[in-house]
PDB file of N, CA and C in Angstrom:
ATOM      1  N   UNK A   1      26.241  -8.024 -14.822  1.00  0.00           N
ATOM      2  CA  UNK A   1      24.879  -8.432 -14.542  1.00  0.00           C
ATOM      3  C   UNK A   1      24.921  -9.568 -13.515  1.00  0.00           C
ATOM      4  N   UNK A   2      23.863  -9.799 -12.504  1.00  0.00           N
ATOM      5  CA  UNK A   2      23.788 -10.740 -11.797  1.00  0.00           C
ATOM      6  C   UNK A   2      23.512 -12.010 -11.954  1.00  0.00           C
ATOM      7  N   UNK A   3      24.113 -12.836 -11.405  1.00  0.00           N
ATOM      8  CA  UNK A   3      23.698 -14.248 -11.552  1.00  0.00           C
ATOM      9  C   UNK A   3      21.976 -14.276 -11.745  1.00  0.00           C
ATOM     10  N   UNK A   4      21.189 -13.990 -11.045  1.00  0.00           N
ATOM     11  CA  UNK A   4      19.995 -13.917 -11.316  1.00  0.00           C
ATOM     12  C   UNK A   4      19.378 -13.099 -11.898  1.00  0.00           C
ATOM     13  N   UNK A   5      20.154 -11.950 -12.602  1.00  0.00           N
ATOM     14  CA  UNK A   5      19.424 -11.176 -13.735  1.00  0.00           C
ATOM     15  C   UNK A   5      19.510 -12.680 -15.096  1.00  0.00           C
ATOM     16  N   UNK A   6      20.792 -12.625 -15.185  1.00  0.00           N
ATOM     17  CA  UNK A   6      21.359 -13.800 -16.298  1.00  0.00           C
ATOM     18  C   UNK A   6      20.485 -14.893 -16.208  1.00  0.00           C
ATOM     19  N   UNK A   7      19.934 -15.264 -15.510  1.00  0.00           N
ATOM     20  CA  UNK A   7      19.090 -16.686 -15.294  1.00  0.00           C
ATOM     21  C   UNK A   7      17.558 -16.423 -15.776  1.00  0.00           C
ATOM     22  N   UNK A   8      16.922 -15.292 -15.343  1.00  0.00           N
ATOM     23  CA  UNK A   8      15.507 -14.665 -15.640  1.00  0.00           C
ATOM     24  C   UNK A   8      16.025 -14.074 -17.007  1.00  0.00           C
ATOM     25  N   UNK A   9      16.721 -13.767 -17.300  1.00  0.00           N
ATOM     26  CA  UNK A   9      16.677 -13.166 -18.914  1.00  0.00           C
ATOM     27  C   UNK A   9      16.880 -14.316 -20.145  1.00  0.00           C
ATOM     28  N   UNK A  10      17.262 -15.254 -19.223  1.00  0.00           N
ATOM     29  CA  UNK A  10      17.461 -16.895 -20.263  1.00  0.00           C
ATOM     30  C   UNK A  10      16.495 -17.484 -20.464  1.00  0.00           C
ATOM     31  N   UNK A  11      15.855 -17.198 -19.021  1.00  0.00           N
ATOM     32  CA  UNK A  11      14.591 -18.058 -19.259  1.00  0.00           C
ATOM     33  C   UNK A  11      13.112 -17.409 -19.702  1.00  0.00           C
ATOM     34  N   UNK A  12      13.065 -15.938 -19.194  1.00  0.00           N
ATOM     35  CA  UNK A  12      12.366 -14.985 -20.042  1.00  0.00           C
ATOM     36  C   UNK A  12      12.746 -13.941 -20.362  1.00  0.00           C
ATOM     37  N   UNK A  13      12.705 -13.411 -21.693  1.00  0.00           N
ATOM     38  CA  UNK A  13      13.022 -12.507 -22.281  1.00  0.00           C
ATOM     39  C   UNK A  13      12.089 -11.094 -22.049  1.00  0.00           C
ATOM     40  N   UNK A  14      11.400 -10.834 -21.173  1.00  0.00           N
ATOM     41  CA  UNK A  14      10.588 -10.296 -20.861  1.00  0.00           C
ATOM     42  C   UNK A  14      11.094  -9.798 -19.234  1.00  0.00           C
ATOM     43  N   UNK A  15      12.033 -10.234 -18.493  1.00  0.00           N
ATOM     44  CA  UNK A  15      12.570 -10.431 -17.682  1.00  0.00           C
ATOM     45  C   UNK A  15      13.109  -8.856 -17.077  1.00  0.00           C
ATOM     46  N   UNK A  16      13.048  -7.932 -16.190  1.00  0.00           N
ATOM     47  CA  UNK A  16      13.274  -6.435 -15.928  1.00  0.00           C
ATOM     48  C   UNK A  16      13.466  -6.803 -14.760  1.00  0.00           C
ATOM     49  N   UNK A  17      14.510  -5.947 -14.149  1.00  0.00           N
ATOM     50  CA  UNK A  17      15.173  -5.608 -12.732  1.00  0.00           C
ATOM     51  C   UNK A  17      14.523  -4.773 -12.333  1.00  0.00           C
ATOM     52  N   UNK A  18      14.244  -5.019 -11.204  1.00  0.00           N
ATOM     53  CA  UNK A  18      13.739  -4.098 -10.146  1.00  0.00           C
ATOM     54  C   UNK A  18      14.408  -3.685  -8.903  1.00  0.00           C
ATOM     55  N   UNK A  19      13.543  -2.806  -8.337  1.00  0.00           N
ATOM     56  CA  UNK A  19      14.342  -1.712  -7.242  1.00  0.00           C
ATOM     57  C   UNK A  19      13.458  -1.947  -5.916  1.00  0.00           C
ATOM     58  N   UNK A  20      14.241  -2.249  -4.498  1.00  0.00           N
ATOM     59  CA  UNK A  20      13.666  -2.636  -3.089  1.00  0.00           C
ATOM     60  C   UNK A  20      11.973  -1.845  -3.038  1.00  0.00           C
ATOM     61  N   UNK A  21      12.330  -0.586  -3.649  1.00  0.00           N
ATOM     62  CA  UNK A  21      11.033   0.423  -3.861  1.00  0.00           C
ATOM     63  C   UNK A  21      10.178  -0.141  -4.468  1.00  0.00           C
ATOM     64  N   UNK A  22       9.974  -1.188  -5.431  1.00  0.00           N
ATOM     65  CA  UNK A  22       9.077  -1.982  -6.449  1.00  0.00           C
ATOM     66  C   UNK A  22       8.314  -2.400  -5.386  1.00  0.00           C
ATOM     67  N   UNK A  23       9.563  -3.210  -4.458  1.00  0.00           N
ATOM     68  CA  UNK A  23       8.878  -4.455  -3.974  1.00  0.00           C
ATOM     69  C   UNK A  23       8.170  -3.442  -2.637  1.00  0.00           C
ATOM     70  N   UNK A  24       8.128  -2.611  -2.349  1.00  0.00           N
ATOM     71  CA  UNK A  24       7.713  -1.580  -1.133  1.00  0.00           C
ATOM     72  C   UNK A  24       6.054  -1.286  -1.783  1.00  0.00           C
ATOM     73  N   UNK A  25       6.084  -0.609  -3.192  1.00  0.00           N
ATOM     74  CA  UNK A  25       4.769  -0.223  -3.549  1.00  0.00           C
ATOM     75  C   UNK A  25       4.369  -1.469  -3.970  1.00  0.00           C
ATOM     76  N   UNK A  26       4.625  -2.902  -4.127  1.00  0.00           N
ATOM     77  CA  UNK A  26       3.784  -3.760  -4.567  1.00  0.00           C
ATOM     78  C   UNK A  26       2.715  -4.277  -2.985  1.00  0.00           C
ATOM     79  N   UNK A  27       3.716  -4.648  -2.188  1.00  0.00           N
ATOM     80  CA  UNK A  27       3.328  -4.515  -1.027  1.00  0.00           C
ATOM     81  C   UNK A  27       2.263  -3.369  -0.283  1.00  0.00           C
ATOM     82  N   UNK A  28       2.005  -2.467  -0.639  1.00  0.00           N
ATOM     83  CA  UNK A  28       1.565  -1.403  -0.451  1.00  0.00           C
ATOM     84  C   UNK A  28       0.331  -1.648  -0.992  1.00  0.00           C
ATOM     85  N   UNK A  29      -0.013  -2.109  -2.256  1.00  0.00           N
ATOM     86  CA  UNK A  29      -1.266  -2.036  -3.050  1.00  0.00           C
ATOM     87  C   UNK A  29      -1.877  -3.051  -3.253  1.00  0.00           C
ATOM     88  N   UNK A  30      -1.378  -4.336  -2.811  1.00  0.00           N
ATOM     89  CA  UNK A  30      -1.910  -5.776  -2.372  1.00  0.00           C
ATOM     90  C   UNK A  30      -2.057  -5.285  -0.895  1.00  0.00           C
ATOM     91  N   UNK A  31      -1.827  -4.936  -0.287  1.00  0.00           N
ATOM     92  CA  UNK A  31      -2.355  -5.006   0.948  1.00  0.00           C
ATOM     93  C   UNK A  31      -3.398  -3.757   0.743  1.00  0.00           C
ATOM     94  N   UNK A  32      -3.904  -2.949   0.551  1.00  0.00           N
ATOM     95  CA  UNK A  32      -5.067  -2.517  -0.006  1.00  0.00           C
ATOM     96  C   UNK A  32      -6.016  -3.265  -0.630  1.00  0.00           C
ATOM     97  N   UNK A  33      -6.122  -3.780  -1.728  1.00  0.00           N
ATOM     98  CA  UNK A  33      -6.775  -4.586  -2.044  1.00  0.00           C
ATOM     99  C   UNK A  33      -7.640  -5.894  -1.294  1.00  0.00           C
ATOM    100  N   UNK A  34      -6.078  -6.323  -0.323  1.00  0.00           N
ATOM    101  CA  UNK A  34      -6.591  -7.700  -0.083  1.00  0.00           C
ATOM    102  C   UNK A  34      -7.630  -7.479   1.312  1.00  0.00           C
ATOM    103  N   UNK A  35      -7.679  -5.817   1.653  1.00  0.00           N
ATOM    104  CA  UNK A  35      -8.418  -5.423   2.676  1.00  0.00           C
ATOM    105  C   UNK A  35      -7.898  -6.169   3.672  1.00  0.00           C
ATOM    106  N   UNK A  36      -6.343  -6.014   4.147  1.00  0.00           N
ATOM    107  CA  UNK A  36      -6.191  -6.129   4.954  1.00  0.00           C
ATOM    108  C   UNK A  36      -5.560  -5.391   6.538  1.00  0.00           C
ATOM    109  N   UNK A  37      -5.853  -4.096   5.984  1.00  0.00           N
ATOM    110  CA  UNK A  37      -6.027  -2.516   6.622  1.00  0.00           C
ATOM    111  C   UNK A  37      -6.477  -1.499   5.415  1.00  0.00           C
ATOM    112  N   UNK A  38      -6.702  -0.615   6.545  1.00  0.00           N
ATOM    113  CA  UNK A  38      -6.749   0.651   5.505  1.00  0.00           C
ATOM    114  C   UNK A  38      -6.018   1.285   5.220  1.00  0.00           C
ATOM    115  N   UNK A  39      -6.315   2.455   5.398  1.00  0.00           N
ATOM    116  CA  UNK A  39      -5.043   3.460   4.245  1.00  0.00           C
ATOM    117  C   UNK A  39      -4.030   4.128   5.857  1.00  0.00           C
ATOM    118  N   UNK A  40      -4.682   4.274   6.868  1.00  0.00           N
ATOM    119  CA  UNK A  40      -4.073   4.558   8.048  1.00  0.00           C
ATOM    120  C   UNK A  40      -3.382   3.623   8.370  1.00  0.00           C
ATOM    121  N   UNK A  41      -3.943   2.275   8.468  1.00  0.00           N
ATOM    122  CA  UNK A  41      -2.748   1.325   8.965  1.00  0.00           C
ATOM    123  C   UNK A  41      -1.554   1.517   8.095  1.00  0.00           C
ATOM    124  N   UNK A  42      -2.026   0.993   6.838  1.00  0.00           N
ATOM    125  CA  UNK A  42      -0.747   1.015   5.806  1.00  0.00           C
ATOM    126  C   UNK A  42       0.283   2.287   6.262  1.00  0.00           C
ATOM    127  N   UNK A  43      -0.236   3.411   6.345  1.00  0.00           N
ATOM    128  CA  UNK A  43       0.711   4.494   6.950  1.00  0.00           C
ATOM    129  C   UNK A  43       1.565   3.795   7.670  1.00  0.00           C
ATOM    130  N   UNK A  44       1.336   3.507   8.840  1.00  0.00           N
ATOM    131  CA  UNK A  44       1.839   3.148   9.616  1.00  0.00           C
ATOM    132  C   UNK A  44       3.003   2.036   9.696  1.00  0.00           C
ATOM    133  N   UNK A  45       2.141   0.925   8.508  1.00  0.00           N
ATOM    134  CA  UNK A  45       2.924  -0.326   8.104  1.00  0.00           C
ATOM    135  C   UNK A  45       4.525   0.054   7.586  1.00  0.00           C
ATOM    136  N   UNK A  46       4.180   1.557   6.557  1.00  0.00           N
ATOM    137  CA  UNK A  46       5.265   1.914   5.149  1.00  0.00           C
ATOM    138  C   UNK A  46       5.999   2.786   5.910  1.00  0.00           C
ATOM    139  N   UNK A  47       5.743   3.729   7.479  1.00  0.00           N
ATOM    140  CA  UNK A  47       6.447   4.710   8.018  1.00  0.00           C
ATOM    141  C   UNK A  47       6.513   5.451   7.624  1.00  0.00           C
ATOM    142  N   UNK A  48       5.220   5.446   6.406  1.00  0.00           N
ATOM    143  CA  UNK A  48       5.125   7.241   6.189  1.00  0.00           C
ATOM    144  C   UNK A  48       5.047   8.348   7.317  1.00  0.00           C
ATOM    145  N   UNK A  49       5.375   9.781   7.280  1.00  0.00           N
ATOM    146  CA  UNK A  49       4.701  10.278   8.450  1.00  0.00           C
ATOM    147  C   UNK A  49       3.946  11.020   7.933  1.00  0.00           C
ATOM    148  N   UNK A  50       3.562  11.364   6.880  1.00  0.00           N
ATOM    149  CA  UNK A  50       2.222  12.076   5.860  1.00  0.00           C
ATOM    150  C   UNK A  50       1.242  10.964   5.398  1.00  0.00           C
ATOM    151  N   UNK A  51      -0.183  11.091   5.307  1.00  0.00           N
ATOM    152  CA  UNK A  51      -1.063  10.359   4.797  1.00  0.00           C
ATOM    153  C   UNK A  51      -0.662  10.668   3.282  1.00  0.00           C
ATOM    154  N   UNK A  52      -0.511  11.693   2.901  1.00  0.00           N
ATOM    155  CA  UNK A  52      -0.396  12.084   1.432  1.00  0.00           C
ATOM    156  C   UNK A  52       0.617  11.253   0.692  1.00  0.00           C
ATOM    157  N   UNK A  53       1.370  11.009   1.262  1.00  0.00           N
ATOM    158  CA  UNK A  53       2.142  10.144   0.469  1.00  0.00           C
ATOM    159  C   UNK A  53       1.317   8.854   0.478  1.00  0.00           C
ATOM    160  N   UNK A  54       1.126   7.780   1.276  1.00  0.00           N
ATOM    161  CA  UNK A  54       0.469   7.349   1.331  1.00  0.00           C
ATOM    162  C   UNK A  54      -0.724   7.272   0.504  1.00  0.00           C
ATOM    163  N   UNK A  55      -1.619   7.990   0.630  1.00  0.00           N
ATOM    164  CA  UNK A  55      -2.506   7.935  -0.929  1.00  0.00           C
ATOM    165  C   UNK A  55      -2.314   7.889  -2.232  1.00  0.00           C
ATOM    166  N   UNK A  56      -1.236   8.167  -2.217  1.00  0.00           N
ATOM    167  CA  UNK A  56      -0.844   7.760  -3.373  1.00  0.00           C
ATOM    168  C   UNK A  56      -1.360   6.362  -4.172  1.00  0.00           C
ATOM    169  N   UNK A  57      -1.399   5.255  -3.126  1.00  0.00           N
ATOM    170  CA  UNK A  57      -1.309   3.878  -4.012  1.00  0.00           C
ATOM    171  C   UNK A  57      -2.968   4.106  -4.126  1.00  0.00           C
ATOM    172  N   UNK A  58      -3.729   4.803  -3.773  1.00  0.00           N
ATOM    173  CA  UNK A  58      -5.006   4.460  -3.987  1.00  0.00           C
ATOM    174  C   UNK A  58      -5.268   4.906  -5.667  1.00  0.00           C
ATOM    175  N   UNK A  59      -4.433   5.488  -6.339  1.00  0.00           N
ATOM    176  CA  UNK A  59      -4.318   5.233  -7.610  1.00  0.00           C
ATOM    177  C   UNK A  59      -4.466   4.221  -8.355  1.00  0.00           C
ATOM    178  N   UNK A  60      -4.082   3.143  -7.677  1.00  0.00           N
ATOM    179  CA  UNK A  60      -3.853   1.915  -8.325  1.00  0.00           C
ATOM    180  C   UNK A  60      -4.963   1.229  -8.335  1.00  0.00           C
ATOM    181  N   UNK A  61      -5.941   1.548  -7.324  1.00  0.00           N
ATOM    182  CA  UNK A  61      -7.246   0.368  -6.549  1.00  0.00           C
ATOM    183  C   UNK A  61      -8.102   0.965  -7.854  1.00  0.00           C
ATOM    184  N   UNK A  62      -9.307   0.405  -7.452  1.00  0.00           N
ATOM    185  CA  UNK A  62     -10.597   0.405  -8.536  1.00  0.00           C
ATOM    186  C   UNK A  62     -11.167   1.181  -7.895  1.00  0.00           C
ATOM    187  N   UNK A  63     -12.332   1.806  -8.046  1.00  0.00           N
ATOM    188  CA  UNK A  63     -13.180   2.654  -7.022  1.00  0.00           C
ATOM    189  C   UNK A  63     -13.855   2.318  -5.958  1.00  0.00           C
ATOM    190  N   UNK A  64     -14.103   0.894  -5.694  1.00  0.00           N
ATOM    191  CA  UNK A  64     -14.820   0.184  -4.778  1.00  0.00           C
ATOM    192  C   UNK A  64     -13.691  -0.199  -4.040  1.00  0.00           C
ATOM    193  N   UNK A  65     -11.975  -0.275  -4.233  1.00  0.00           N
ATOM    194  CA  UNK A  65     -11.164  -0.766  -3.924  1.00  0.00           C
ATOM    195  C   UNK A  65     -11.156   0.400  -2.438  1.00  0.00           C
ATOM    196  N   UNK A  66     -10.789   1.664  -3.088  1.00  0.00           N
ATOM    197  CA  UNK A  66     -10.702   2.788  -2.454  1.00  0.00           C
ATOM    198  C   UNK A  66     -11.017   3.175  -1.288  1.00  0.00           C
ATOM    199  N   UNK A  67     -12.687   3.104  -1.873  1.00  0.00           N
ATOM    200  CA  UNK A  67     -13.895   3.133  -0.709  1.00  0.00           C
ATOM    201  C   UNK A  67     -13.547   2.087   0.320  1.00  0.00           C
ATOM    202  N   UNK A  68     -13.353   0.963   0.269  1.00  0.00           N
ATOM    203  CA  UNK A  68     -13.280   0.685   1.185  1.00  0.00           C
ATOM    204  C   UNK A  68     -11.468   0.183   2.349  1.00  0.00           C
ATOM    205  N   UNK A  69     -11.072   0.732   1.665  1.00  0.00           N
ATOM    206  CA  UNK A  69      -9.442   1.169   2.127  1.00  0.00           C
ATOM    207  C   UNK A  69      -9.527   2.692   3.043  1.00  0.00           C
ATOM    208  N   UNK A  70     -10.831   3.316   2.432  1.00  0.00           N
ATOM    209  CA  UNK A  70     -10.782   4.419   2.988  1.00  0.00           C
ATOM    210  C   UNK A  70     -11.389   4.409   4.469  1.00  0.00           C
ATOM    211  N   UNK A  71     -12.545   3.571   4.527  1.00  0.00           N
ATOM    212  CA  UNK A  71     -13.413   2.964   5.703  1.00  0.00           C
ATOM    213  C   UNK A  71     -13.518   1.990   6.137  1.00  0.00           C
ATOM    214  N   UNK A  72     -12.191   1.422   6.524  1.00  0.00           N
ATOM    215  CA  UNK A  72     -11.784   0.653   7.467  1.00  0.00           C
ATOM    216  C   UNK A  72     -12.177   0.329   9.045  1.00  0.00           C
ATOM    217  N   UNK A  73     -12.339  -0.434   9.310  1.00  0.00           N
ATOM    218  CA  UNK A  73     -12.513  -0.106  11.072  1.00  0.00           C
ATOM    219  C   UNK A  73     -11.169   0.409  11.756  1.00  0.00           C
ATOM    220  N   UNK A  74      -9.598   0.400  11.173  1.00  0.00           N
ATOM    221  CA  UNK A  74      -8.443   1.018  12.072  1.00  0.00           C
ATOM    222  C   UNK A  74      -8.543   2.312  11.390  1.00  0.00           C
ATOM    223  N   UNK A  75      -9.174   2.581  10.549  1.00  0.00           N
ATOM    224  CA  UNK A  75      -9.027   3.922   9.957  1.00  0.00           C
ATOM    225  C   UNK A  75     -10.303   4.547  11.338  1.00  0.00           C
ATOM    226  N   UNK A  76     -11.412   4.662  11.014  1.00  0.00           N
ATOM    227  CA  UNK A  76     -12.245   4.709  11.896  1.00  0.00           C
ATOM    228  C   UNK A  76     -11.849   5.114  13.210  1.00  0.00           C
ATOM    229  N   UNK A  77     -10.645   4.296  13.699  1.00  0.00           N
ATOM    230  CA  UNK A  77      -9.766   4.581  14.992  1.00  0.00           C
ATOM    231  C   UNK A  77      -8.946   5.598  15.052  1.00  0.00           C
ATOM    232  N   UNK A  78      -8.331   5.400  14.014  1.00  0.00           N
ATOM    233  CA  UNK A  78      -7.402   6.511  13.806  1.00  0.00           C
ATOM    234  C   UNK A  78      -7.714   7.486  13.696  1.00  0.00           C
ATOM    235  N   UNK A  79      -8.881   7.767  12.942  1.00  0.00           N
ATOM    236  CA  UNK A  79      -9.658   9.470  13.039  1.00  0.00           C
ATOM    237  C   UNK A  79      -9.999   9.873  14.322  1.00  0.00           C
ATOM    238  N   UNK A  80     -10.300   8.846  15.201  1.00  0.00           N
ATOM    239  CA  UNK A  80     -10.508   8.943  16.637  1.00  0.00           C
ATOM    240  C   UNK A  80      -9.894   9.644  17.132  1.00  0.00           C
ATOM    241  N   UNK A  81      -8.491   9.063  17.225  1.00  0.00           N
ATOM    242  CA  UNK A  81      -7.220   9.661  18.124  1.00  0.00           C
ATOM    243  C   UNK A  81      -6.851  10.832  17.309  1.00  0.00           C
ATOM    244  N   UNK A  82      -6.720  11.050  15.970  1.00  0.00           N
ATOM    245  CA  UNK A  82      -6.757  12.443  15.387  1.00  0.00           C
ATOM    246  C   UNK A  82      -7.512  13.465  15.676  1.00  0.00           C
ATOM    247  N   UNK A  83      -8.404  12.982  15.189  1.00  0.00           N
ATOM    248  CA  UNK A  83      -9.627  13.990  15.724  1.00  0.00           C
ATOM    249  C   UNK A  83     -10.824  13.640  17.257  1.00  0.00           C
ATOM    250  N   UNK A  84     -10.272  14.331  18.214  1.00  0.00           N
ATOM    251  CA  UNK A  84     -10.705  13.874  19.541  1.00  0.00           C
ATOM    252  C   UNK A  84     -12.257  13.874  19.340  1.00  0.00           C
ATOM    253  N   UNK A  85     -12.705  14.991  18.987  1.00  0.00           N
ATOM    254  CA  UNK A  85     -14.342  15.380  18.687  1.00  0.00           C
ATOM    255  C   UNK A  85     -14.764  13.970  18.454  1.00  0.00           C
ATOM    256  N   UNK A  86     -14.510  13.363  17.654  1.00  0.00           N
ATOM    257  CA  UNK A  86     -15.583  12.456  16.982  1.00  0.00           C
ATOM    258  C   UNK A  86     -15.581  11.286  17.903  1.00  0.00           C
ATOM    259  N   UNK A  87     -16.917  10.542  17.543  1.00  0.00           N
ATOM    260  CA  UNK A  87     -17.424   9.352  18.585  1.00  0.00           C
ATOM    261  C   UNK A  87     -17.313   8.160  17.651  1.00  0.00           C
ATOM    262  N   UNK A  88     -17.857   7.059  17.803  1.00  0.00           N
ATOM    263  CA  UNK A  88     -17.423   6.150  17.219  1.00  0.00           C
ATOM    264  C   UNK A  88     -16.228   4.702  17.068  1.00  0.00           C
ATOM    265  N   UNK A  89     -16.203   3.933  16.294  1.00  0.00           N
ATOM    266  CA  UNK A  89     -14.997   3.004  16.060  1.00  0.00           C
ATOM    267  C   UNK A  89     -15.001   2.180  17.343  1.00  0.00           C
TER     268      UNK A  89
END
């Protein structure tokens, strides 16, 4: 065990190891929340190359969380350049 597993398990017994991936989806769903992109940026942030994966963390948000992760102003953009048709952003 690691020096710093041994130290967090002394001092709380409540204390669990985690995996680089923890710290990837924690990151992922605070930055949703804290509305500080949407669900397109975040793509972009995590290097997904599917949105679908990506949606995933919207599991985690509240319903108002969602909504507005979903309607972003870079999202807005991004549908732009996806979808040429549309006007807007």
């Amino acid at each position: 065990m690691a020096k710093a597993a041994k130290r967090g398990k002394k001092l709380e017994p409540t204390f669990r190891r985690f995996r680089f991936h923890d710290l990837r989806h924690r990151f992922a769903v605070d930055y949703l929340r804290s509305g500080c992109g949407g669900i397109y940026t975040l793509q972009q942030e995590m290097g997904h190359t599917s949105i679908k994966v990506t949606e995933l963390y919207l599991a985690f948000l509240t319903p108002e969380e969602q909504a507005r992760a979903k309607d972003m102003p870079a999202q807005n953009t991004a549908q732009v350049h996806r979808f040429p048709g549309l006007t807007g952003a």
